[in-house]
C-alpha atoms as a PDB file:
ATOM      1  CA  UNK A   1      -4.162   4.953 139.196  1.00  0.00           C
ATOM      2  CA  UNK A   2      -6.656   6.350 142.018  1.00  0.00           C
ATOM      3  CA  UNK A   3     -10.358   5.681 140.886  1.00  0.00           C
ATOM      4  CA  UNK A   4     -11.336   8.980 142.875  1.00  0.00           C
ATOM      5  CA  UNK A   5     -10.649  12.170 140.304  1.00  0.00           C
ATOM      6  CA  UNK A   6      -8.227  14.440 140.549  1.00  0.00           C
ATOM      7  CA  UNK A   7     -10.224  17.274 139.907  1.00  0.00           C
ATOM      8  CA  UNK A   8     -11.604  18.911 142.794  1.00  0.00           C
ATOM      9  CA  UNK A   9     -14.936  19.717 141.130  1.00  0.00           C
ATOM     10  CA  UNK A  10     -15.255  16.165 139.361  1.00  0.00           C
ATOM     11  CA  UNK A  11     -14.225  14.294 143.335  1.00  0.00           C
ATOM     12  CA  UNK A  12     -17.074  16.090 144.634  1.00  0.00           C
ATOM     13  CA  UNK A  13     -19.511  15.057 141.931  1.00  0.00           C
ATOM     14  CA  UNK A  14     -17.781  11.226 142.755  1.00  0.00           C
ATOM     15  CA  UNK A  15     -18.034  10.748 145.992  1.00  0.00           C
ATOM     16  CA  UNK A  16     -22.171  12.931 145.858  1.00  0.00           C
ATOM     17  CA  UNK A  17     -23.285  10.312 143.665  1.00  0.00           C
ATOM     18  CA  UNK A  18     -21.983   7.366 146.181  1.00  0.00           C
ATOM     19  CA  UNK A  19     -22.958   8.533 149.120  1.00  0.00           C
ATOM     20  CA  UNK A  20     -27.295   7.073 148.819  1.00  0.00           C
ATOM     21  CA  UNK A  21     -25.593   3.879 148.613  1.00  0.00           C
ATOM     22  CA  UNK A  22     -22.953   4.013 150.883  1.00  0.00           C
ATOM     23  CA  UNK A  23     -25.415   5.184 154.123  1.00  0.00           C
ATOM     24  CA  UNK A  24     -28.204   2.513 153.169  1.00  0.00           C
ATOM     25  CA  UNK A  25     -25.728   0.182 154.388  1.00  0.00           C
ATOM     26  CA  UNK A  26     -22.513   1.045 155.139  1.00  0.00           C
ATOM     27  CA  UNK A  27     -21.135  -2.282 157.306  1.00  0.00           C
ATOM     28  CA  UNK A  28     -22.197  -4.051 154.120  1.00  0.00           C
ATOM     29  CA  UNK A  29     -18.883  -2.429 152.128  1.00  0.00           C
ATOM     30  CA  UNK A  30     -16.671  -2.302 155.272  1.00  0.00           C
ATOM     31  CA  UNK A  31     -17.682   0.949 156.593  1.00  0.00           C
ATOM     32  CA  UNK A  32     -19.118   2.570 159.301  1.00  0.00           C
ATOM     33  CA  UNK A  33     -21.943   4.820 159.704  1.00  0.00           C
ATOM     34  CA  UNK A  34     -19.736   7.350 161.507  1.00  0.00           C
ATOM     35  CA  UNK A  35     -17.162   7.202 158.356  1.00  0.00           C
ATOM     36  CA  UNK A  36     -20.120   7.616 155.574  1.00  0.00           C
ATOM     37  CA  UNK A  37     -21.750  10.706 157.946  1.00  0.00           C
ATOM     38  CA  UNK A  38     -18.224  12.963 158.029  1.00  0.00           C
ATOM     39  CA  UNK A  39     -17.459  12.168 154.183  1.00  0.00           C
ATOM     40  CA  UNK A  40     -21.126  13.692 153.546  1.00  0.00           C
ATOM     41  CA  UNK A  41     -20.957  16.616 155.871  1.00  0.00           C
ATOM     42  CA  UNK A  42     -17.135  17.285 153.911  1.00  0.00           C
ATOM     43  CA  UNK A  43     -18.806  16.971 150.685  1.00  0.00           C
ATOM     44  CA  UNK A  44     -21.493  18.804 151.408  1.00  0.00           C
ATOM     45  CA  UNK A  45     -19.047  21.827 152.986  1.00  0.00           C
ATOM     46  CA  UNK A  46     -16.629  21.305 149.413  1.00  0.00           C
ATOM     47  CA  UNK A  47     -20.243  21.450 146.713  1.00  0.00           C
ATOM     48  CA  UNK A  48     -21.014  24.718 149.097  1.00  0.00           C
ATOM     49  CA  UNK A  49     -17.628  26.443 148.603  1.00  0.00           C
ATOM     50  CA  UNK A  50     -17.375  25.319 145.077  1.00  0.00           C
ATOM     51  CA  UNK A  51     -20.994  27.089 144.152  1.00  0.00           C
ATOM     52  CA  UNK A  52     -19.316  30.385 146.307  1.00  0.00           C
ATOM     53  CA  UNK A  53     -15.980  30.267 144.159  1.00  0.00           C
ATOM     54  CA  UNK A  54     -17.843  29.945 141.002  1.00  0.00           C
ATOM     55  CA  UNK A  55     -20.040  32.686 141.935  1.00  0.00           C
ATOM     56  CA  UNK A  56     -17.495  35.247 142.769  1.00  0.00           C
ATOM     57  CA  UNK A  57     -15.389  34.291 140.187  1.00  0.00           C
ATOM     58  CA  UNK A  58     -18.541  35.222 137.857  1.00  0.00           C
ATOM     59  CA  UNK A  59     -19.396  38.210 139.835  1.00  0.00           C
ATOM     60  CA  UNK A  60     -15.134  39.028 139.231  1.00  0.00           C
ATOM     61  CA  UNK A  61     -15.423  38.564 135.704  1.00  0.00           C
ATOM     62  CA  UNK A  62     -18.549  41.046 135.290  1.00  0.00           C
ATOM     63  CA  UNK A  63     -16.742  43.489 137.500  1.00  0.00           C
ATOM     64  CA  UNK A  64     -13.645  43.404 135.457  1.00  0.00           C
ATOM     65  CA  UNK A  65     -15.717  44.024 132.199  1.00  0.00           C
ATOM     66  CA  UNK A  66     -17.498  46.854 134.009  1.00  0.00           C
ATOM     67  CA  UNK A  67     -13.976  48.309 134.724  1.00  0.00           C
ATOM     68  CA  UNK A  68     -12.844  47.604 130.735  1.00  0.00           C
ATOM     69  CA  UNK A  69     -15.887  49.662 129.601  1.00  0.00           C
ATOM     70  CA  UNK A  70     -15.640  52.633 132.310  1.00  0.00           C
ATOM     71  CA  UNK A  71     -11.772  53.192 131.338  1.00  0.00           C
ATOM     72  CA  UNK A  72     -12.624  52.911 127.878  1.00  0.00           C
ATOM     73  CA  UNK A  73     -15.078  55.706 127.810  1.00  0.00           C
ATOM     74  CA  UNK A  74     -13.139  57.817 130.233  1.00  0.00           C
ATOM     75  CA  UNK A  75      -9.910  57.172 127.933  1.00  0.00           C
ATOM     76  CA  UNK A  76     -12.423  58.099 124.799  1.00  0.00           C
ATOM     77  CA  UNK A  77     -13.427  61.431 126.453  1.00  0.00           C
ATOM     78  CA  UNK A  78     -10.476  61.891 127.951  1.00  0.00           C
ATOM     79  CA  UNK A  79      -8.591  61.855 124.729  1.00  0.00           C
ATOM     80  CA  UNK A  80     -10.794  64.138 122.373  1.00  0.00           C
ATOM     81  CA  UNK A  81     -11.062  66.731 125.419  1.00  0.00           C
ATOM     82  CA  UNK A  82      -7.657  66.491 125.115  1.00  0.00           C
ATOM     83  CA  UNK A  83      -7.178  67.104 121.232  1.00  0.00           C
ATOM     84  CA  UNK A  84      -9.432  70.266 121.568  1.00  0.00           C
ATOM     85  CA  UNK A  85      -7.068  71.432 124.406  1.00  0.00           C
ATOM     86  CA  UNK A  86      -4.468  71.549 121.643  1.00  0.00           C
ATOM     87  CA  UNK A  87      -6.601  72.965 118.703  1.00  0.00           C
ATOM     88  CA  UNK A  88      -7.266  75.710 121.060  1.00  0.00           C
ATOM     89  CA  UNK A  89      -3.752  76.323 121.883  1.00  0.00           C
ATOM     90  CA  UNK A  90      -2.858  75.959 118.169  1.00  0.00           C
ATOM     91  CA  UNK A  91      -5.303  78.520 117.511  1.00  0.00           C
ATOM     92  CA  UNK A  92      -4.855  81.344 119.777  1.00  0.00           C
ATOM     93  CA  UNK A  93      -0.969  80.915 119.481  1.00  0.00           C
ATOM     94  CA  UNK A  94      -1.017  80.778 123.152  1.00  0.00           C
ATOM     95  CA  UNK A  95       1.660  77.796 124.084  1.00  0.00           C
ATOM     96  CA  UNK A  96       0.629  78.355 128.076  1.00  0.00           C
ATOM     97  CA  UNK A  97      -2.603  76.849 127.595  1.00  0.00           C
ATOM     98  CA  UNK A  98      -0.281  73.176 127.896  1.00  0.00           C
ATOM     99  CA  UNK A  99       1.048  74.157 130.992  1.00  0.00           C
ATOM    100  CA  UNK A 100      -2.519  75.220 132.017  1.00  0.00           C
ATOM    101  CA  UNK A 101      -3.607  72.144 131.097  1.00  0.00           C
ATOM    102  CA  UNK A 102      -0.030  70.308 132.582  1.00  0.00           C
ATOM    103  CA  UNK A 103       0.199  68.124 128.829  1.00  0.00           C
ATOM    104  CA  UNK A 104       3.104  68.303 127.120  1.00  0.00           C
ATOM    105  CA  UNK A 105       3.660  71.221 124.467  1.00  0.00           C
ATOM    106  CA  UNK A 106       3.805  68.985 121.017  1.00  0.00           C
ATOM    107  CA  UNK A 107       7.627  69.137 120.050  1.00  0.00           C
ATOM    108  CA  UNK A 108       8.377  71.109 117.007  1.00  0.00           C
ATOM    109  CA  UNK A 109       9.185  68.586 113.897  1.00  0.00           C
ATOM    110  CA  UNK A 110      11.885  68.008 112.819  1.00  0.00           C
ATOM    111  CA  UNK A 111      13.279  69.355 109.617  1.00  0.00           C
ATOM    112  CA  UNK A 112      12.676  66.444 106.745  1.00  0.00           C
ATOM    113  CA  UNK A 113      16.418  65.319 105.273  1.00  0.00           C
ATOM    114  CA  UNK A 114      17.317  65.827 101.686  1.00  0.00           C
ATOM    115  CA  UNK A 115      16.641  62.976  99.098  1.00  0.00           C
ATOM    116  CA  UNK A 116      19.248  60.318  99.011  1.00  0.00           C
ATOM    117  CA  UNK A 117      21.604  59.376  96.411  1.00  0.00           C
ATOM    118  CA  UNK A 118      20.392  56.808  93.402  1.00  0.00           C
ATOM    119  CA  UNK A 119      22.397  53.736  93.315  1.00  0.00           C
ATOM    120  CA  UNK A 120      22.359  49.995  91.254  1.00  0.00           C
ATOM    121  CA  UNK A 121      21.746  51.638  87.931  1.00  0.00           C
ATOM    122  CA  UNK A 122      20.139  48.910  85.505  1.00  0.00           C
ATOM    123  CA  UNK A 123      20.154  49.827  81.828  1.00  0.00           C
ATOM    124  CA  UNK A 124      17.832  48.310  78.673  1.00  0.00           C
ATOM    125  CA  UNK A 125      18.176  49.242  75.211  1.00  0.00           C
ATOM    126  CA  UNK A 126      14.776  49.697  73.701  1.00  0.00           C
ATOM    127  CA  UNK A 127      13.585  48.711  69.744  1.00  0.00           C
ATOM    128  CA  UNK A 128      13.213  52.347  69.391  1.00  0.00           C
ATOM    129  CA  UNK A 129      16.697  52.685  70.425  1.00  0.00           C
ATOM    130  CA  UNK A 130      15.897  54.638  73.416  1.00  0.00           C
ATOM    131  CA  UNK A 131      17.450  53.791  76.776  1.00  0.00           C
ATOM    132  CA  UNK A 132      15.539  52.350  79.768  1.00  0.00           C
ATOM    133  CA  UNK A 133      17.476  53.212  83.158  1.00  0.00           C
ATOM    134  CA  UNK A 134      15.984  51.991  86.229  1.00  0.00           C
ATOM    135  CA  UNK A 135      17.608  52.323  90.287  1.00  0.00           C
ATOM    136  CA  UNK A 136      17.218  52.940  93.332  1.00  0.00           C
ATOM    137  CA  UNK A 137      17.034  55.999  95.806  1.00  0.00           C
ATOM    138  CA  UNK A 138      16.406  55.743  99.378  1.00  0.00           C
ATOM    139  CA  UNK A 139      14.740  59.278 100.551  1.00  0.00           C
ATOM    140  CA  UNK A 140      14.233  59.983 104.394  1.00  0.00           C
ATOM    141  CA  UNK A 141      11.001  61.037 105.254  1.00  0.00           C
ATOM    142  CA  UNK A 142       9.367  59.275 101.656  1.00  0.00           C
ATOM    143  CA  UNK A 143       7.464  56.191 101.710  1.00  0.00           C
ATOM    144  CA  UNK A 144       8.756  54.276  98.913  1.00  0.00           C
ATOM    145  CA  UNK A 145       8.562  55.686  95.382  1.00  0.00           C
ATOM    146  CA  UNK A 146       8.267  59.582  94.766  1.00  0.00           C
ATOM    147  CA  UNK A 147       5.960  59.886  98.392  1.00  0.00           C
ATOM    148  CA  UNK A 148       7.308  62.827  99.498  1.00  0.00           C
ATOM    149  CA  UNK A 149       7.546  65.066  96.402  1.00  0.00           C
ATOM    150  CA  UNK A 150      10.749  63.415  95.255  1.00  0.00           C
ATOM    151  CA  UNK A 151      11.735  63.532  91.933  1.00  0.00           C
ATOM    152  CA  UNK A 152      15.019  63.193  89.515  1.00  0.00           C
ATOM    153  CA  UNK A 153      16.925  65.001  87.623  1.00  0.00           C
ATOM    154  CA  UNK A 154      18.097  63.880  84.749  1.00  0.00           C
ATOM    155  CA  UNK A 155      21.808  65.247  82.844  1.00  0.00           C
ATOM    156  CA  UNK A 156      23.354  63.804  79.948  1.00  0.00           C
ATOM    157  CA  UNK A 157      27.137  64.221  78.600  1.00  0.00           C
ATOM    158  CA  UNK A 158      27.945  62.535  75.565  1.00  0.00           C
ATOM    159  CA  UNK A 159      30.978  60.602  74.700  1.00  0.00           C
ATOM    160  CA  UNK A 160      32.503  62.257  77.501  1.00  0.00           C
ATOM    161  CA  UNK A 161      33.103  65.262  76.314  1.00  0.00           C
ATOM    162  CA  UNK A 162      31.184  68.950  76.586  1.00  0.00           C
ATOM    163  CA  UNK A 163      29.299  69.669  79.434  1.00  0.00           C
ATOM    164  CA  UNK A 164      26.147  67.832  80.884  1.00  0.00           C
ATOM    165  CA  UNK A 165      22.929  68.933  79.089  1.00  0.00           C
ATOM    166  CA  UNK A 166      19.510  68.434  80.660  1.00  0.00           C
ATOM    167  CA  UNK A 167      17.476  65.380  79.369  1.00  0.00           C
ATOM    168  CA  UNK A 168      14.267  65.090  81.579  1.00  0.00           C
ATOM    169  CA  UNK A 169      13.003  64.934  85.317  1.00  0.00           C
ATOM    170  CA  UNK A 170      11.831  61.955  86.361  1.00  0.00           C
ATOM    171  CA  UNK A 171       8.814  61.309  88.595  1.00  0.00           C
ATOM    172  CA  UNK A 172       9.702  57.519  89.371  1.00  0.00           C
ATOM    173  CA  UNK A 173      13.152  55.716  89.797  1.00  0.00           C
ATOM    174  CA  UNK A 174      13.641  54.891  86.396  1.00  0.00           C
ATOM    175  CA  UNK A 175      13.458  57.109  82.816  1.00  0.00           C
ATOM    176  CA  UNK A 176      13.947  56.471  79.263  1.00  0.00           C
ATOM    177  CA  UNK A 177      16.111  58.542  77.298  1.00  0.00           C
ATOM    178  CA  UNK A 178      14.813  59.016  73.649  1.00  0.00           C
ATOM    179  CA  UNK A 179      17.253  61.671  73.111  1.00  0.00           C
ATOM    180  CA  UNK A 180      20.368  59.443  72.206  1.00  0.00           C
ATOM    181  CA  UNK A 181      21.970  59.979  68.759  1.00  0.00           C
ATOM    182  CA  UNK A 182      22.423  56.818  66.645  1.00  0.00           C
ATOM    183  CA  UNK A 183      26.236  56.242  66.965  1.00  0.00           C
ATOM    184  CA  UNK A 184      26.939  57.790  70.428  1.00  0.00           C
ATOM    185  CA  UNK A 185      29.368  55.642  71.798  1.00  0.00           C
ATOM    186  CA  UNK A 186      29.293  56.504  75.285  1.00  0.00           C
ATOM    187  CA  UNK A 187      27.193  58.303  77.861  1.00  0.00           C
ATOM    188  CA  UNK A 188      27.457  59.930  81.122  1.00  0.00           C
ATOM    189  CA  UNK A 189      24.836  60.651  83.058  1.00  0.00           C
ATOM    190  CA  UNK A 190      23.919  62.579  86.199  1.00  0.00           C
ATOM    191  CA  UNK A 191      21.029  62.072  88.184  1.00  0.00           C
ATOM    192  CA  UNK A 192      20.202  64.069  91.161  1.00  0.00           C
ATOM    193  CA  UNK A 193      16.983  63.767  93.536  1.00  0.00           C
ATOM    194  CA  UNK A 194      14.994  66.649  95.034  1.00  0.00           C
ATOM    195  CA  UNK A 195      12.657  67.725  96.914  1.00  0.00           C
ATOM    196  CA  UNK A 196      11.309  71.358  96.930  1.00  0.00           C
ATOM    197  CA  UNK A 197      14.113  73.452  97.496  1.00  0.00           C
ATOM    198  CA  UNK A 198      15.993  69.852  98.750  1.00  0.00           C
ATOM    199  CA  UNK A 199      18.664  68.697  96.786  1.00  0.00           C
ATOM    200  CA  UNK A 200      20.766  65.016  97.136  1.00  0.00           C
ATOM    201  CA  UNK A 201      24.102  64.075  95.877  1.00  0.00           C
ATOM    202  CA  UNK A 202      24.326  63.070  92.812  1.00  0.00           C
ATOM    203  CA  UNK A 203      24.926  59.898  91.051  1.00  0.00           C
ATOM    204  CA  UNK A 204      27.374  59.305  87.747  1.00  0.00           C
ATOM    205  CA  UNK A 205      27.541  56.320  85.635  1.00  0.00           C
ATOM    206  CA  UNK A 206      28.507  55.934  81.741  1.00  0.00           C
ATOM    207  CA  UNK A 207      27.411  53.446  79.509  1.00  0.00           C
ATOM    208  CA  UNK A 208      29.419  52.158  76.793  1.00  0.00           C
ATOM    209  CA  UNK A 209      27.520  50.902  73.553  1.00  0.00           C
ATOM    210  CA  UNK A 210      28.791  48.415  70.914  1.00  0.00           C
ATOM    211  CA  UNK A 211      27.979  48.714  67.493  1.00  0.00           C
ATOM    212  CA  UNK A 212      25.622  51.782  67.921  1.00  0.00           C
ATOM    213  CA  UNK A 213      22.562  51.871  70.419  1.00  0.00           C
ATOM    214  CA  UNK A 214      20.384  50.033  67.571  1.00  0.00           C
ATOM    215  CA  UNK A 215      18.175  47.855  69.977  1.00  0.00           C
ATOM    216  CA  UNK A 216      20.088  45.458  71.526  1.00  0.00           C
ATOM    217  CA  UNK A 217      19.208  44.496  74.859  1.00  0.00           C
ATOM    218  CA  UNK A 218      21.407  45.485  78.029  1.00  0.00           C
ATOM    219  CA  UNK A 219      21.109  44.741  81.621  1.00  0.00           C
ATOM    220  CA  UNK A 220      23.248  46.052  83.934  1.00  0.00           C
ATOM    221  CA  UNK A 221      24.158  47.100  87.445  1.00  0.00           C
ATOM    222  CA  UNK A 222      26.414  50.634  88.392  1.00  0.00           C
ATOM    223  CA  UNK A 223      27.143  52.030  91.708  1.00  0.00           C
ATOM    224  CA  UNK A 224      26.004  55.161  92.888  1.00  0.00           C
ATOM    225  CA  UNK A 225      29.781  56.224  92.280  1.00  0.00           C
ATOM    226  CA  UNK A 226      31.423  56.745  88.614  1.00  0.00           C
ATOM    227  CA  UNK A 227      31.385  53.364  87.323  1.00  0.00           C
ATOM    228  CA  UNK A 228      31.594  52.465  83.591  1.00  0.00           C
ATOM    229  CA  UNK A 229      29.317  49.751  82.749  1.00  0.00           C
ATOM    230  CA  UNK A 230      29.204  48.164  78.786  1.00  0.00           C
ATOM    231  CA  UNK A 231      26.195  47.953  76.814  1.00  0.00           C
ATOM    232  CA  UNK A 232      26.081  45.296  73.834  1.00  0.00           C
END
């Protein structure tokens, strides 16, 4: 392993801190004065350029900064001058004020899609009686949950005959029914999202009971498509 450093920086601090001792008497450690006077005048010339790199390379970092903080504040400007260009179109109605400007006109938005359709029902008889019925929806343009203004429509058919009747809306992805008669051995519902005037397709599933709904627990996952599922 060489004794002298690797480092540039650290070789010139070496040899600088040799070099009183190595001119008092340089025959003395197999040297010659000649030797001892070029390796001072090349670290001297190094110790010079390595104080001029380190200053430019501060100057280069304060002029970088400098150009961080102008393009910041023109971007800052820039981009509320640019937000008042469009109020102002917005307001007069006048879309040639973009061109004027030469920004883009904002693209009109796009119309939202309808609600999706609910999916994995999961059912719960309650002590009451009543039935818990939780799933899931996915709705473009909503954020998870009823963002969006989407809620559920709720229809009921009983033992699988008559037509549906309306039980609730629902304003989450899951209801209780408290509207089951003691002894109803089946039922069929329908559950619908919607949005405004935005309607999805609709989901079936029955539910089959034992020995009345009386408040035994079920658990249970149905398809999005007619799918009979038991409760116990």
């Amino acid at each position: 392993m060489s004794i002298v450093p690797s480092s540039r920086s650290q070789a010139i601090t070496w040899f600088t801190n040799r070099l009183a001792a190595w001119t008092a008497d340089p025959t003395a450690i197999g040297l010659t004065a000649d030797q001892v006077a070029s390796l001072a005048s090349l670290t001297s010339t190094a110790s010079g350029s390595l104080q001029s790199a380190e200053q430019i390379r501060s100057q280069s970092k304060s002029a970088t900064q400098t150009f961080h903080n102008d393009a910041d504040a023109m971007r800052a400007l820039g981009t509320s001058l640019v937000a008042t260009i469009k109020a102002y179109a917005e307001t007069t109605g006048d879309p040639s004020v973009y061109a004027t400007a030469e920004i883009p006109e904002p693209a009109a938005p796009a119309p939202t899609p309808p609600p999706g359709q609910p999916y994995e029902f999961v059912t719960q008889i309650l002590a009451s009686g009543a039935l818990r019925v939780r799933f899931r929806c996915d709705n473009p343009g909503a954020q998870g949950g009823t963002a969006g203004g989407v809620n559920y429509e709720v229809l009921r058919q009983d033992d699988q005959t008559g037509a549906f009747s309306f039980v609730l809306v629902a304003g989450e992805r899951e209801f209780v029914d408290e509207t089951l008669q003691s002894g109803t051995s089946t039922a069929t519902y329908r559950v619908t999202a919607f949005r405004s005037t935005q309607r999805g397709d609709a989901a079936e599933f029955n539910v089959r009971f034992g020995v009345g709904n009386n408040g035994q627990q079920v658990v249970q996952s149905i398809s999005p498509s007619s799918v009979t599922g038991r409760a116990a």
